[in-house]
PDB file of N, CA and C in Angstrom:
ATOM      1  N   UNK A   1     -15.007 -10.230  26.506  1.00  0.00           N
ATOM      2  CA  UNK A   1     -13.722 -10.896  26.423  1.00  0.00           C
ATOM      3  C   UNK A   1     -13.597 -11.578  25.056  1.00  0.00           C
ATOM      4  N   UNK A   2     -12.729 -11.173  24.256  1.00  0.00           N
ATOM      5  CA  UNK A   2     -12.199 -11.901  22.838  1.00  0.00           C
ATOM      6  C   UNK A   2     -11.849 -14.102  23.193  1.00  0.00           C
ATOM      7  N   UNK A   3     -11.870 -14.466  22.546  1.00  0.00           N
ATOM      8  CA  UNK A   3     -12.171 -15.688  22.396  1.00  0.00           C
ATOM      9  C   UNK A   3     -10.786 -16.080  21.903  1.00  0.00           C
ATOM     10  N   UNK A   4     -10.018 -16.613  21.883  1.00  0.00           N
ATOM     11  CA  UNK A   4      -9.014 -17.535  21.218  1.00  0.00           C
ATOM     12  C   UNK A   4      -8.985 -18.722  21.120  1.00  0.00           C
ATOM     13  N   UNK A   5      -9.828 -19.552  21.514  1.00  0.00           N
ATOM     14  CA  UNK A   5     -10.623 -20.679  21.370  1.00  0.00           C
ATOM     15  C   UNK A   5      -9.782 -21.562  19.968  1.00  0.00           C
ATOM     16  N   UNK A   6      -9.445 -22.195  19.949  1.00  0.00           N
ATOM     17  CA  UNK A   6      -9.034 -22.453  18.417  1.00  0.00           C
ATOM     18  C   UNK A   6      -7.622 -22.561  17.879  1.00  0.00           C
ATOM     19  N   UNK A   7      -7.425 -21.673  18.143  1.00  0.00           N
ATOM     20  CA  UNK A   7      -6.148 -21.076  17.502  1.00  0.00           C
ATOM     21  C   UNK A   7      -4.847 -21.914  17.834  1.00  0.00           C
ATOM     22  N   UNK A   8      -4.186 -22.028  16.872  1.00  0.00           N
ATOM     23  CA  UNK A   8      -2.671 -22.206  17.432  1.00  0.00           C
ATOM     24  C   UNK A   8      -1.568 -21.822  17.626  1.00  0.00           C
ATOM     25  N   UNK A   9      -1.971 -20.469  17.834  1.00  0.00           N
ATOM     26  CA  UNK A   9      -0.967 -19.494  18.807  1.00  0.00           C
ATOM     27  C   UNK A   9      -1.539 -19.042  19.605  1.00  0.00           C
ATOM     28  N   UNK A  10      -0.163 -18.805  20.426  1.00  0.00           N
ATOM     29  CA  UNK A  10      -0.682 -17.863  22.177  1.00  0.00           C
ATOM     30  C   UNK A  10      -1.419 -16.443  21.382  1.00  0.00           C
ATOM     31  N   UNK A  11      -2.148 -16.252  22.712  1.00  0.00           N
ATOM     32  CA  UNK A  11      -2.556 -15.074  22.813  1.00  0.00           C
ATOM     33  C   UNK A  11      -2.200 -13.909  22.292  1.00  0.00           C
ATOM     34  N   UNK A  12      -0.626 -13.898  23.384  1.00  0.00           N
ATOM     35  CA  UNK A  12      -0.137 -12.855  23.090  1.00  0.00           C
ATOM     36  C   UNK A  12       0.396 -12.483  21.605  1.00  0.00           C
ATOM     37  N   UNK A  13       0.823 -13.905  20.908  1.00  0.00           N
ATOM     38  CA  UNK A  13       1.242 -13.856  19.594  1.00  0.00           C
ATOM     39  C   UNK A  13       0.826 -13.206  18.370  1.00  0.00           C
ATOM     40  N   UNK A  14      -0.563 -13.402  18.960  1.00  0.00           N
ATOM     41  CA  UNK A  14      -1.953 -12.929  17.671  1.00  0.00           C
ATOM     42  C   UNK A  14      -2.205 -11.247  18.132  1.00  0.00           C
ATOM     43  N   UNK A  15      -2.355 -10.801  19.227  1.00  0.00           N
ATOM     44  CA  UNK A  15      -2.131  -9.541  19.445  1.00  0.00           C
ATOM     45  C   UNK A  15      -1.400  -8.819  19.154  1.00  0.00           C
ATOM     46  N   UNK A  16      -0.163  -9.457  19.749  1.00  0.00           N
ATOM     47  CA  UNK A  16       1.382  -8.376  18.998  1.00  0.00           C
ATOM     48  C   UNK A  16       1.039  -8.644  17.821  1.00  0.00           C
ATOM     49  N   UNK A  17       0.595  -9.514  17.109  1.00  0.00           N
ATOM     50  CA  UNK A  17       0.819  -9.373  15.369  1.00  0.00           C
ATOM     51  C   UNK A  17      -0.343  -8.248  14.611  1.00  0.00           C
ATOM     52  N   UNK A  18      -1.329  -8.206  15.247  1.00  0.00           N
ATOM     53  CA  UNK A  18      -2.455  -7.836  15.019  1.00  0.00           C
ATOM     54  C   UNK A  18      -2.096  -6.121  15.128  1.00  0.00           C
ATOM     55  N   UNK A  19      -1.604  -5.875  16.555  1.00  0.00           N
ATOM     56  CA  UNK A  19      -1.105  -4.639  16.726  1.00  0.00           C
ATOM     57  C   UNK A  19       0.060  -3.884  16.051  1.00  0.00           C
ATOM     58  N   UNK A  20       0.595  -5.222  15.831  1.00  0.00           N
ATOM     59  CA  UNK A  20       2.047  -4.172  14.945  1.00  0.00           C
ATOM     60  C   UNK A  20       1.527  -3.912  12.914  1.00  0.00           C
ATOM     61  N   UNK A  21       0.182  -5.202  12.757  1.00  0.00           N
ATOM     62  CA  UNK A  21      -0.376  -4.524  11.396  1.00  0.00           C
ATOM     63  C   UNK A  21      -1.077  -3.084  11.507  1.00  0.00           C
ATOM     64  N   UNK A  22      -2.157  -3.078  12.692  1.00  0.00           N
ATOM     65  CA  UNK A  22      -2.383  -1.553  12.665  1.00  0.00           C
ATOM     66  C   UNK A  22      -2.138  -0.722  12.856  1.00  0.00           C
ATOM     67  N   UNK A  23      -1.029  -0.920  13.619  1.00  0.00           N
ATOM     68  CA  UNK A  23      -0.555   0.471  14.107  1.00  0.00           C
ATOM     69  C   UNK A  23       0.886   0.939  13.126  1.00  0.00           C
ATOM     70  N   UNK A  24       1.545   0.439  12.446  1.00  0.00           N
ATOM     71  CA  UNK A  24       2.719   0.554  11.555  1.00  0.00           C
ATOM     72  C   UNK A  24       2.026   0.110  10.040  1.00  0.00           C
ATOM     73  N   UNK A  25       1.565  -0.415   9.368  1.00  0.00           N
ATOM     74  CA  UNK A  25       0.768  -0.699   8.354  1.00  0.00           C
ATOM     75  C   UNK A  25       1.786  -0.855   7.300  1.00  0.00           C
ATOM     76  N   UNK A  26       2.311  -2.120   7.947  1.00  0.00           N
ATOM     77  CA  UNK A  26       2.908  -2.847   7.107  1.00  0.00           C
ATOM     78  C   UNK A  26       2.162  -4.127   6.422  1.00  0.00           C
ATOM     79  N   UNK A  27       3.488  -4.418   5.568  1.00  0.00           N
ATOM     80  CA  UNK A  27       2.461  -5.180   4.728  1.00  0.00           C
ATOM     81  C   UNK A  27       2.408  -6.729   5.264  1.00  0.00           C
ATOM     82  N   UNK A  28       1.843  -7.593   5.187  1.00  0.00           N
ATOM     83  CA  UNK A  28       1.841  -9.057   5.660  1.00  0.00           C
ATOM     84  C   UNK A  28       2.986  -9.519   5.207  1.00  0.00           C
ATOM     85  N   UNK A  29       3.149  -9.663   4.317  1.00  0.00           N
ATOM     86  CA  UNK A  29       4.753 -10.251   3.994  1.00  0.00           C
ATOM     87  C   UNK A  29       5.694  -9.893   5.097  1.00  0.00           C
ATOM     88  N   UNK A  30       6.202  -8.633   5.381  1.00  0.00           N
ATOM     89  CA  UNK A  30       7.103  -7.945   6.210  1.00  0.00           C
ATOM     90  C   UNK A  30       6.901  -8.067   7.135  1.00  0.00           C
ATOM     91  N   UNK A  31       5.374  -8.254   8.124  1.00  0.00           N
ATOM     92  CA  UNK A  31       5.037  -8.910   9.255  1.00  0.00           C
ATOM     93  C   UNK A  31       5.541  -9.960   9.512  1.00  0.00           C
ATOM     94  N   UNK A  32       5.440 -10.900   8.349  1.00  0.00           N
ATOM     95  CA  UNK A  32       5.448 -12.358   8.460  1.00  0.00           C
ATOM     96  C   UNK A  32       7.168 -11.954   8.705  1.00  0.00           C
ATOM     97  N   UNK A  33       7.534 -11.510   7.905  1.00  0.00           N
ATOM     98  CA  UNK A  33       9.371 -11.493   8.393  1.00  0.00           C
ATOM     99  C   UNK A  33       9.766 -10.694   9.518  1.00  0.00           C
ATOM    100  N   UNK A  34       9.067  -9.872  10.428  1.00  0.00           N
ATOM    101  CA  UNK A  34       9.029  -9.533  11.259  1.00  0.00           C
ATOM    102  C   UNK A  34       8.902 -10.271  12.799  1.00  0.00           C
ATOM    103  N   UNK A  35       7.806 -10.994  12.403  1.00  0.00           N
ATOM    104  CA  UNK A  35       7.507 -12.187  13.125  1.00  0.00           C
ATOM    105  C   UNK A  35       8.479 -13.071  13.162  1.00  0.00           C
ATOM    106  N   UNK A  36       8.851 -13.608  12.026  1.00  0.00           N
ATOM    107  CA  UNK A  36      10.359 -14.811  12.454  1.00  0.00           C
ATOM    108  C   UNK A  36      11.168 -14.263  12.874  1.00  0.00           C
ATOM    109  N   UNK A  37      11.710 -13.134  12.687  1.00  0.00           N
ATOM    110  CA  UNK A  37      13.079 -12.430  13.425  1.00  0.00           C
ATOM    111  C   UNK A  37      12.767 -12.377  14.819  1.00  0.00           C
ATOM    112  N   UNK A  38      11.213 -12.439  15.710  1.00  0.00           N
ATOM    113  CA  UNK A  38      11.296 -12.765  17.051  1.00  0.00           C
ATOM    114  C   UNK A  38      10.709 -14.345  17.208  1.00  0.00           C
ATOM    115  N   UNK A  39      10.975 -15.308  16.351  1.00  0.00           N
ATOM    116  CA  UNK A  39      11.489 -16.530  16.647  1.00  0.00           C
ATOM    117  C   UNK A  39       9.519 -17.315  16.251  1.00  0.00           C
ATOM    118  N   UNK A  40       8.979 -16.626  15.457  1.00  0.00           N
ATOM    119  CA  UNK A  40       7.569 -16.883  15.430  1.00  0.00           C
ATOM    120  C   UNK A  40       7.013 -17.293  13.806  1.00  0.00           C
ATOM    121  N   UNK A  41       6.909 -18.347  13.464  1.00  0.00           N
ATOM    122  CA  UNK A  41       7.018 -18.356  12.271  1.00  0.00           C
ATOM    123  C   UNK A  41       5.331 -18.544  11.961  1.00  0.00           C
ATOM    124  N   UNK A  42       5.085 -17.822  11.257  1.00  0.00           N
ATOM    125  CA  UNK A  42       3.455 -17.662  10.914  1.00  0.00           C
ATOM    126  C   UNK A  42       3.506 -17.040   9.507  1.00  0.00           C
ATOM    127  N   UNK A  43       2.896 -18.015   8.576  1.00  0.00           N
ATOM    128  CA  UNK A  43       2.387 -17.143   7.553  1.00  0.00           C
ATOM    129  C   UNK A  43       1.642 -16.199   7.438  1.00  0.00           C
ATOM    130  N   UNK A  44       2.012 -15.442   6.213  1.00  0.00           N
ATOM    131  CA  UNK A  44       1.222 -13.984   5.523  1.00  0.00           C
ATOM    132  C   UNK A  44      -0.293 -14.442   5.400  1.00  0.00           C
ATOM    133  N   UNK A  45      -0.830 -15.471   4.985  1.00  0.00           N
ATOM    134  CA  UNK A  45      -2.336 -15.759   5.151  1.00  0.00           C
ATOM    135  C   UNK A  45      -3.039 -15.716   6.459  1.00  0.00           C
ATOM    136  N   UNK A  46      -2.271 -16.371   7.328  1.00  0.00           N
ATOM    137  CA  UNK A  46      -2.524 -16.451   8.357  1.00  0.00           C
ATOM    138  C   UNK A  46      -3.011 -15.114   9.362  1.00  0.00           C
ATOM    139  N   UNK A  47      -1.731 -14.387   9.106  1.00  0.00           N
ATOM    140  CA  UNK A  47      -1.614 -12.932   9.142  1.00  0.00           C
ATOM    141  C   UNK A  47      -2.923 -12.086   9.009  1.00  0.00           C
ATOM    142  N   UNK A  48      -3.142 -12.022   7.929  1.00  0.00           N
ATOM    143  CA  UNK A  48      -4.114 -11.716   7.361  1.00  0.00           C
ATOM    144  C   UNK A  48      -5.757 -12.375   7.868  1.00  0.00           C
ATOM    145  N   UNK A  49      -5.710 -13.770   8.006  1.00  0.00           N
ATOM    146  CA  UNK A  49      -6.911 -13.899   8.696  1.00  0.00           C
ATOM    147  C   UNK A  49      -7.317 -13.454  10.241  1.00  0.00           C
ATOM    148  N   UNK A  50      -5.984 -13.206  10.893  1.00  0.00           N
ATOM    149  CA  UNK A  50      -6.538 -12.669  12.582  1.00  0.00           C
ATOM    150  C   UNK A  50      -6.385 -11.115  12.057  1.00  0.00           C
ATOM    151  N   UNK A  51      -6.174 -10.617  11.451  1.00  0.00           N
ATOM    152  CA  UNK A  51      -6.422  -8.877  11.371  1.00  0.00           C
ATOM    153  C   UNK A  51      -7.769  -9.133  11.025  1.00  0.00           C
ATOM    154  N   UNK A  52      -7.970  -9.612   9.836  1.00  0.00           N
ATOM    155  CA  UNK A  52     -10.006  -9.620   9.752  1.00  0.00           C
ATOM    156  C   UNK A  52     -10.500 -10.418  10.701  1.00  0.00           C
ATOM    157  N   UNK A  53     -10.218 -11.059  11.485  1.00  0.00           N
ATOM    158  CA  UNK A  53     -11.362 -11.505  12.381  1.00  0.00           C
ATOM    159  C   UNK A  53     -10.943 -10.660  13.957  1.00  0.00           C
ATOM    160  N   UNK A  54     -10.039 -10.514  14.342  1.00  0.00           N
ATOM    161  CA  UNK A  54      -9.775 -10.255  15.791  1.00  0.00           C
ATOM    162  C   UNK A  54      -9.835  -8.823  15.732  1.00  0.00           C
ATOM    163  N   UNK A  55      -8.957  -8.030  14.454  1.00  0.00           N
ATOM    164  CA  UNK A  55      -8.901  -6.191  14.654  1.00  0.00           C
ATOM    165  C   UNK A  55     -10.367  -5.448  15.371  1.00  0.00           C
ATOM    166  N   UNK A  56     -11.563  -6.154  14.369  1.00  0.00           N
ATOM    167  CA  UNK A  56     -12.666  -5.256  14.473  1.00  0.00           C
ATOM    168  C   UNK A  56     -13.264  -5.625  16.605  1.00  0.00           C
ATOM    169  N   UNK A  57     -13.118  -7.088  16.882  1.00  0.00           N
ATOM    170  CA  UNK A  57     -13.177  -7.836  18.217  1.00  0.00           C
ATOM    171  C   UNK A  57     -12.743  -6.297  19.165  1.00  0.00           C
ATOM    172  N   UNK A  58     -11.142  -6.359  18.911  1.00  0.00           N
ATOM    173  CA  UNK A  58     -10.558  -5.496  19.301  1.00  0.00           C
ATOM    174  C   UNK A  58     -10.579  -4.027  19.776  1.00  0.00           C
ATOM    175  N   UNK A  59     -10.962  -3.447  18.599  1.00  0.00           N
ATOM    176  CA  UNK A  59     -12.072  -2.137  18.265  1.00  0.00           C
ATOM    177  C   UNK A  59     -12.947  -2.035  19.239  1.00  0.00           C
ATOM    178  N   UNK A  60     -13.904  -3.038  19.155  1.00  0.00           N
ATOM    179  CA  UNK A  60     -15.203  -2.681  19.900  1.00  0.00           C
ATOM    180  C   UNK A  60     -14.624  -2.840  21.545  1.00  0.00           C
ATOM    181  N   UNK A  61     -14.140  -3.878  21.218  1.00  0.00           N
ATOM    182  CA  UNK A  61     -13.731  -4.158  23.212  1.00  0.00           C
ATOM    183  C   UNK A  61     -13.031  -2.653  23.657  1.00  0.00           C
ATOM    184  N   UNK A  62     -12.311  -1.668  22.973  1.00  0.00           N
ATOM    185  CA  UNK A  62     -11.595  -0.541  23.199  1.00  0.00           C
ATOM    186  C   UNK A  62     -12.635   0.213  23.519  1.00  0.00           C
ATOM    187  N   UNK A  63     -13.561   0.268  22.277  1.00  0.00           N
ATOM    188  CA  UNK A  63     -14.761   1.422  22.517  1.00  0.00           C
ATOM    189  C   UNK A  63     -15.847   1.666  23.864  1.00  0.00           C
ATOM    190  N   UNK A  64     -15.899   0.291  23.912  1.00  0.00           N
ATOM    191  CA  UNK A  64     -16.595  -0.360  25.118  1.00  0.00           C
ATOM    192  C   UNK A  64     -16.064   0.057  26.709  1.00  0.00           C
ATOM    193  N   UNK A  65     -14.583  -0.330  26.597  1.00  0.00           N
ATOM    194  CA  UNK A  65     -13.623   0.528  27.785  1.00  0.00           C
ATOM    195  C   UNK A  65     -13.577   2.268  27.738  1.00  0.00           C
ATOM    196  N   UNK A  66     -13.751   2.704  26.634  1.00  0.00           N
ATOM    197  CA  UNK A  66     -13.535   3.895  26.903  1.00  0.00           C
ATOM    198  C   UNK A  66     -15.135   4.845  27.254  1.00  0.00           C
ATOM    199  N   UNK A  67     -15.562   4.095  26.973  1.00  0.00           N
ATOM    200  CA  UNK A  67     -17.517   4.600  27.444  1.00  0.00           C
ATOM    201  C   UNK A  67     -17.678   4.503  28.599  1.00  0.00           C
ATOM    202  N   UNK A  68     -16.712   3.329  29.530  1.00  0.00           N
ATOM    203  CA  UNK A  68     -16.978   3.235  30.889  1.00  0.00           C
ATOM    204  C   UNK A  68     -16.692   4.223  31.902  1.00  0.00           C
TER     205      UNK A  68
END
């Protein structure tokens, strides 16, 4: 189970953001304006720090489900 421990966004917030960088590969900026247009205001740094820490989390927890 991934950890959100910390953070000051929901869950779901950091996921959808996380998911719409890898899977569309846009750039953080455009995220970040992506993100306020559904009412979420988070910086491009920010951005950028849950793709490097949570993407790879993510990854493995997938790999892990699909071995089962």
């Amino acid at each position: 189970m991934i950890s959100f421990s910390g953070s000051h966004f929901p869950k779901d917030v950091i996921l959808y953001a996380v998911f719409f960088y890898v899977r569309y590969a846009v750039s953080y900026r455009d995220l970040e304006e992506i993100m306020m247009e559904r009412g979420v205001t988070v910086d491009h740094a920010t951005l950028n720090r849950w793709v490097i820490k949570y993407s790879p989390l993510i990854s493995s927890q997938a790999q892990c489900r699909i071995g089962e």
